[in-house]
Structures are given as structure tokens and as C-alpha cells.
Protein backbone atom coordinates (compact mmCIF):
# COMPACT_ATOMS: atom_id res chain seq x y z
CA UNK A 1 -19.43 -41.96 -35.55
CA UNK A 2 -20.33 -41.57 -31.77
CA UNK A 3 -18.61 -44.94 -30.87
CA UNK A 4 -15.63 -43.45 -32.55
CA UNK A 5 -16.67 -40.41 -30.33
CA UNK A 6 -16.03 -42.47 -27.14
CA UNK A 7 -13.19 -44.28 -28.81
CA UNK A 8 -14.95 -47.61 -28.80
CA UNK A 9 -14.51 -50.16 -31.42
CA UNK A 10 -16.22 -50.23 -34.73
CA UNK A 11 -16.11 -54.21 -34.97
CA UNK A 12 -19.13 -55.87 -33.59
CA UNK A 13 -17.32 -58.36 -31.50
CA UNK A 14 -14.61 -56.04 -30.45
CA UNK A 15 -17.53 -53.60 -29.62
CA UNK A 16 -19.09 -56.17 -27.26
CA UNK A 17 -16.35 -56.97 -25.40
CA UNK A 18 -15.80 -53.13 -24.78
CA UNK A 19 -19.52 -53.40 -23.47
CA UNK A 20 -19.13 -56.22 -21.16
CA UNK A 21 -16.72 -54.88 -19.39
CA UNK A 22 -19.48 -52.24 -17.88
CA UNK A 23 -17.51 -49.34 -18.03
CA UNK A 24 -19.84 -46.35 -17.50
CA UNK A 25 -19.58 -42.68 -18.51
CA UNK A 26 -22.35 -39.76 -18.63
CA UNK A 27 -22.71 -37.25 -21.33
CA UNK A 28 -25.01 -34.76 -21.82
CA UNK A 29 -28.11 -35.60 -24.04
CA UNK A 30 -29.16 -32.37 -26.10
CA UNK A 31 -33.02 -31.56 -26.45
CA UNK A 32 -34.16 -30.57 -30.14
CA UNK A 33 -38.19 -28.45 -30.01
CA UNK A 34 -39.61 -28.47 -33.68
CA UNK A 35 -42.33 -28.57 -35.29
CA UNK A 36 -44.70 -30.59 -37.93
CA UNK A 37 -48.01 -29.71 -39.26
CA UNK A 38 -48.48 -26.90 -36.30
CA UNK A 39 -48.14 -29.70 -34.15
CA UNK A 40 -44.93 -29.24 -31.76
CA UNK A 41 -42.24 -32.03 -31.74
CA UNK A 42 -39.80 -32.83 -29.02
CA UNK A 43 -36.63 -35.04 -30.01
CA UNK A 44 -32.77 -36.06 -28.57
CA UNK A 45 -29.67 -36.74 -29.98
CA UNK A 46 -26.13 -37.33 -29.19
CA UNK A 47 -23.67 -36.54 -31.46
CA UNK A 48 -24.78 -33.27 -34.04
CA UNK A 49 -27.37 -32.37 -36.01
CA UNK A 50 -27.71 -29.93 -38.88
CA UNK A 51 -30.35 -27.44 -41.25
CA UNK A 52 -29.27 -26.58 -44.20
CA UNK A 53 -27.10 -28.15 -46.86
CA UNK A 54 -26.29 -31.64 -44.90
CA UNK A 55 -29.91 -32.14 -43.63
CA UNK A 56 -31.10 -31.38 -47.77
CA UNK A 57 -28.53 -34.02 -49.09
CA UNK A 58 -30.04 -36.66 -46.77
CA UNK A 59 -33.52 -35.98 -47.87
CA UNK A 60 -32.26 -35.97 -51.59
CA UNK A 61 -30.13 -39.68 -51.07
CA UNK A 62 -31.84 -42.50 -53.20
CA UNK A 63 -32.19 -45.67 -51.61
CA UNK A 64 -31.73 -47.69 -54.06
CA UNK A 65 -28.25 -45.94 -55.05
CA UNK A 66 -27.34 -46.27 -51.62
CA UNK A 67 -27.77 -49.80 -51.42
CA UNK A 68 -26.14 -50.09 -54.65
CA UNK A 69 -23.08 -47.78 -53.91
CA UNK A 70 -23.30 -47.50 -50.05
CA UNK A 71 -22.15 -44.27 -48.42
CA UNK A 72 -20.85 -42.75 -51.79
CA UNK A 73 -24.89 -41.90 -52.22
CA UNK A 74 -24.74 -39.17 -49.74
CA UNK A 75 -21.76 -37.78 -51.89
CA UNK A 76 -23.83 -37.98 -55.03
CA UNK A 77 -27.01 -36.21 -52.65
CA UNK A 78 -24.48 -33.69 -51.35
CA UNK A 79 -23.06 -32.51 -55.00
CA UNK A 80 -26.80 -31.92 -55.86
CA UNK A 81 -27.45 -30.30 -52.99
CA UNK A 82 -24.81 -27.99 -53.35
CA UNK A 83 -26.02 -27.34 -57.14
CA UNK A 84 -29.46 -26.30 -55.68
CA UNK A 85 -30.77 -23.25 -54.22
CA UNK A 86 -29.87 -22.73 -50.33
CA UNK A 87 -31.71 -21.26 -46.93
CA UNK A 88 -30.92 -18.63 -44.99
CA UNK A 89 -30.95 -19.97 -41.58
CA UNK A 90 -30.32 -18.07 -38.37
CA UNK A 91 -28.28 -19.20 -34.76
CA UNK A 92 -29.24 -17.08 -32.36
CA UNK A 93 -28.42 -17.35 -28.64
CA UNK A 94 -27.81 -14.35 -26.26
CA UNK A 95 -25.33 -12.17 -27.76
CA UNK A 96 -24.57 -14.66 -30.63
CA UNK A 97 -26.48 -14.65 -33.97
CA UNK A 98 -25.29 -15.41 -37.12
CA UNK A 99 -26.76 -16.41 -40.39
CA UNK A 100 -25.82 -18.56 -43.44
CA UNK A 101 -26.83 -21.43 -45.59
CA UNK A 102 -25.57 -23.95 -43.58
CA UNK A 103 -25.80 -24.57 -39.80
CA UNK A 104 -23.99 -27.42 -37.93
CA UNK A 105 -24.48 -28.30 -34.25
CA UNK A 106 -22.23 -30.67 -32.66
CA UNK A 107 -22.28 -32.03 -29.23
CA UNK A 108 -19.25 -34.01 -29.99
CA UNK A 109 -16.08 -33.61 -31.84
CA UNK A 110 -16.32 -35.52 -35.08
CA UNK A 111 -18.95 -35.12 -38.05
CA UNK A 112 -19.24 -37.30 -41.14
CA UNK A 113 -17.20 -40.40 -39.57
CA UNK A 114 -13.44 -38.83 -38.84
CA UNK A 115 -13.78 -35.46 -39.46
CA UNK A 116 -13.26 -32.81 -36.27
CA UNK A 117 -15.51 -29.95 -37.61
CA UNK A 118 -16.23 -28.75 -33.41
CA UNK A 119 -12.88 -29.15 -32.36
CA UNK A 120 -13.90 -27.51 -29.00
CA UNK A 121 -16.90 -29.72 -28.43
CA UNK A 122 -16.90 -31.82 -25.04
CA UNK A 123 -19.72 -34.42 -24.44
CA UNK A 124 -19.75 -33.53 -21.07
CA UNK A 125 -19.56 -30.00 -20.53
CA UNK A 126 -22.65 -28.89 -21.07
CA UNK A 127 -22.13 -27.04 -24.39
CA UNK A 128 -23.41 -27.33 -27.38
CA UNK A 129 -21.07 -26.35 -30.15
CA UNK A 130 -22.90 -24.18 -33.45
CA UNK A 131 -20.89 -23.77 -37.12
CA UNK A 132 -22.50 -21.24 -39.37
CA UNK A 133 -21.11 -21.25 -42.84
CA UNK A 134 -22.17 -18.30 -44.68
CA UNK A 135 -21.99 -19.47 -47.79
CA UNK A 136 -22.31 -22.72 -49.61
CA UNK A 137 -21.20 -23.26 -52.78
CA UNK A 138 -18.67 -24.74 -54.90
CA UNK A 139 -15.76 -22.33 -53.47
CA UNK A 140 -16.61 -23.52 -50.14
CA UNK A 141 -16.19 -26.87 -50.94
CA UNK A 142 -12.84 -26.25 -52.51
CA UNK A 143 -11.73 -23.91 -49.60
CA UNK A 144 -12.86 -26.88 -46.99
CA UNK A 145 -12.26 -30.06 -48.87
CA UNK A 146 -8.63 -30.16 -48.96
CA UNK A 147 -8.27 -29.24 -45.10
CA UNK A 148 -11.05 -31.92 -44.00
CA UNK A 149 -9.22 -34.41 -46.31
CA UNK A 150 -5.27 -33.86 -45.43
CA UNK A 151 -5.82 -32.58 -41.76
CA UNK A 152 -9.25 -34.30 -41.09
CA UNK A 153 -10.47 -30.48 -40.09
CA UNK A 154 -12.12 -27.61 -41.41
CA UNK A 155 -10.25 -24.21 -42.01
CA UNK A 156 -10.92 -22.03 -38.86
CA UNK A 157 -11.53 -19.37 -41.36
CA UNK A 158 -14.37 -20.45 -42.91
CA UNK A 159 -17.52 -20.67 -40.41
CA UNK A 160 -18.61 -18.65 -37.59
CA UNK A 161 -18.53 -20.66 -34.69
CA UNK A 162 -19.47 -20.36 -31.08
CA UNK A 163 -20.42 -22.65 -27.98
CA UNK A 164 -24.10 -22.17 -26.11
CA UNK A 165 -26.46 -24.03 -23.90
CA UNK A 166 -29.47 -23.32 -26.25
CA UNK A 167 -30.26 -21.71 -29.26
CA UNK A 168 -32.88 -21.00 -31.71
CA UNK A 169 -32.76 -21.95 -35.50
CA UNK A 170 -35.03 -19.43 -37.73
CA UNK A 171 -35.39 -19.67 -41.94
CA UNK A 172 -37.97 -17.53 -43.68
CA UNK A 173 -38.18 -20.61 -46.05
CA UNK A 174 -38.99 -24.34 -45.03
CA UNK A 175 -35.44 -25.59 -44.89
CA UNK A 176 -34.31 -29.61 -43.52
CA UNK A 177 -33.13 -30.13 -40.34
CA UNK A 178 -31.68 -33.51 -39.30
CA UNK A 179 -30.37 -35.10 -35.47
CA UNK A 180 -27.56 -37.79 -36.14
CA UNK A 181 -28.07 -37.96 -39.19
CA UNK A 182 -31.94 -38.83 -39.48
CA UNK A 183 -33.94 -36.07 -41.34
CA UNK A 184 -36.78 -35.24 -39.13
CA UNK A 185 -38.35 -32.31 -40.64
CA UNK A 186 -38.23 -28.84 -41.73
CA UNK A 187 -37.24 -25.16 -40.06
CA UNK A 188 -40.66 -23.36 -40.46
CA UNK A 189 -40.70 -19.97 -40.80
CA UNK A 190 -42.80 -18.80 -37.75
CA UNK A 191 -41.87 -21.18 -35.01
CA UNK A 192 -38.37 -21.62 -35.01
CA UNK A 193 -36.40 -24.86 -33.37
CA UNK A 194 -35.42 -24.35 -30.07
CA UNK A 195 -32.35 -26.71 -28.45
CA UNK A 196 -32.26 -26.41 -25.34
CA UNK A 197 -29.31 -27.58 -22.61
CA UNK A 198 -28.07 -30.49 -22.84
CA UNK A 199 -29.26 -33.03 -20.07
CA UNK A 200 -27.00 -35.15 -18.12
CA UNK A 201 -27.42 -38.77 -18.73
CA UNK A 202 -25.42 -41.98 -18.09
């Protein structure tokens, strides 16, 4: 997904030769504050990350499905996901907040592979890009699915979107929270994820 991002190839060799030639470009590298076991965390990624919904289907993927029917497992994991109960979760950042059940963070464009879900987002400017959904449930996935399928987009109508240099993420419940698609642990109720700007890196 991020070498899509920077429109590089997705073919080993083809990638390779795309890195020999030493092109060079600098993005921003967004900061991620958490916590585990009372014991503060400090993490990076580059393309999104997510609490909520997407973060709970990639804790609930089996490995051995996933070896057996590849990506399709974090369809299966989703669809249960979806059928189980959901977080509140709250973005808040100067004048924005917003709360829902799902929260997605990109710092590029595309999510899941192809799809533009932060059609706004720039890798460079400095901005991270937040998509509360208010609900998820089954009618969200029929009002999004055919949009993200046809148009490779979601509906503008259905999250609440903005763009900030840092935020705070707050549940009352322990809820997932993932960074390019690696869980790495859980919103806890009294110390809240910070991410703060996005650093400039080559």
C-alpha cells in the first residue's frame, strides 16, 4: 500500500530498479504516544493507522486461515468484527472532536490496498488526515461498500472528517488500535493516545 502511495512498483524486480535509480523524496513520519501496562509507548508509521473496527478485525484474523486463504482472512475477521459489540472512541484536536465506533487516520491517500478513504491527505504537508464513522454496522457497510468498490472511495457523507497536526484518541473501554496495519495495543481509558506532528524525514 505505501509503495502504491509513492507510485512505485509492486514487483520485486521492477521495485529494485525503481530503487537503484536513487531517487529521493521526504515525507513526514507521524509520531503515535500509547500506552501498555501503565508503561508509556512511543511508535511511527507512514501510511494510517486505526482504533476501532479495523484495528479489532486484525486482532481477530487467524493465522492459519490466513495462510490458507491469504488476504480474504481479514474479510472473514472484519464480518465478525462488525457482528461484535463496538467502542466509542473520541478525535479530539483544537476545535475538532468527534466520536464514533470507528476512527481512521491516514497520512496518505489510500487504505486497504486501492482504496482513497483521505482523499485530501498529502505525505508531505504536514497533516494528518482523521475519519470518524459514527456508526458501524451492517448499514454502513452497505452505504460504503458499493462506493469503495465502483469508485474506489468512500461516500463523503458518511464520516466526519478533518485534517490536524495532532490529536488525541480517548475510549472509556479498552478498544485496538493499529499503525500500518500492525495491532500494537489498546486505547485505555485514562491515558489517551496522543499523535503528534508529523516529522520530516527523507
Amino acid at each position: 500500500m505505501f509503495a502504491r502511495e509513492l507510485a512505485l512498483p509492486t514487483k520485486l524486480e521492477l521495485a529494485w530498479a525503481a530503487i537503484r535509480q536513487g531517487r529521493e523524496t521526504r515525507i513526514d513520519l507521524p509520531t503515535v504516544d500509547y500506552w501498555i501496562a501503565d508503561k508509556r509507548q512511543h511508535g511511527c508509521f507512514a501510511q494510517l493507522a486505526g482504533a476501532g473496527l479495523d484495528a479489532r478485525a486484525i486482532e481477530l484474523v487467524q493465522w492459519r486461515l490466513k495462510k490458507k486463504i491469504g488476504p480474504l482472512a481479514y474479510v472473514v475477521a472484519g464480518f465478525q468484527a462488525v457482528a461484535g459489540p463496538q467502542s466509542k472512541i473520541t478525535a479530539t484536536s483544537g476545535g475538532h472532536s468527534a466520536t464514533g465506533e470507528l476512527v481512521l487516520i491516514g497520512n496518505g491517500r489510500l487504505y486497504g490496498g486501492q482504496f482513497r478513504v483521505f482523499p485530501k491527505a498529502d505525505l508531505r504537508d504536514g497533516l494528518l488526515d482523521v475519519c470518524v464513522f459514527p456508526r458501524v454496522n451492517w448499514l454502513t457497510l452497505f452505504r460504503c461498500g458499493p462506493s469503495l468498490l465502483l469508485r474506489g472511495k468512500l461516500p463523503t457523507f458518511v464520516p466526519r472528517a478533518f485534517q490536524a497536526e495532532s490529536f488525541t484518541l480517548a475510549s472509556p473501554s479498552p478498544t485496538p488500535l493499529e499503525v500500518d496495519g500492525e495491532l500494537i495495543g489498546h486505547l485505555p481509558p485514562l491515558s489517551p493516545p496522543t499523535f503528534p506532528p508529523p516529522r520530516h524525514r527523507p
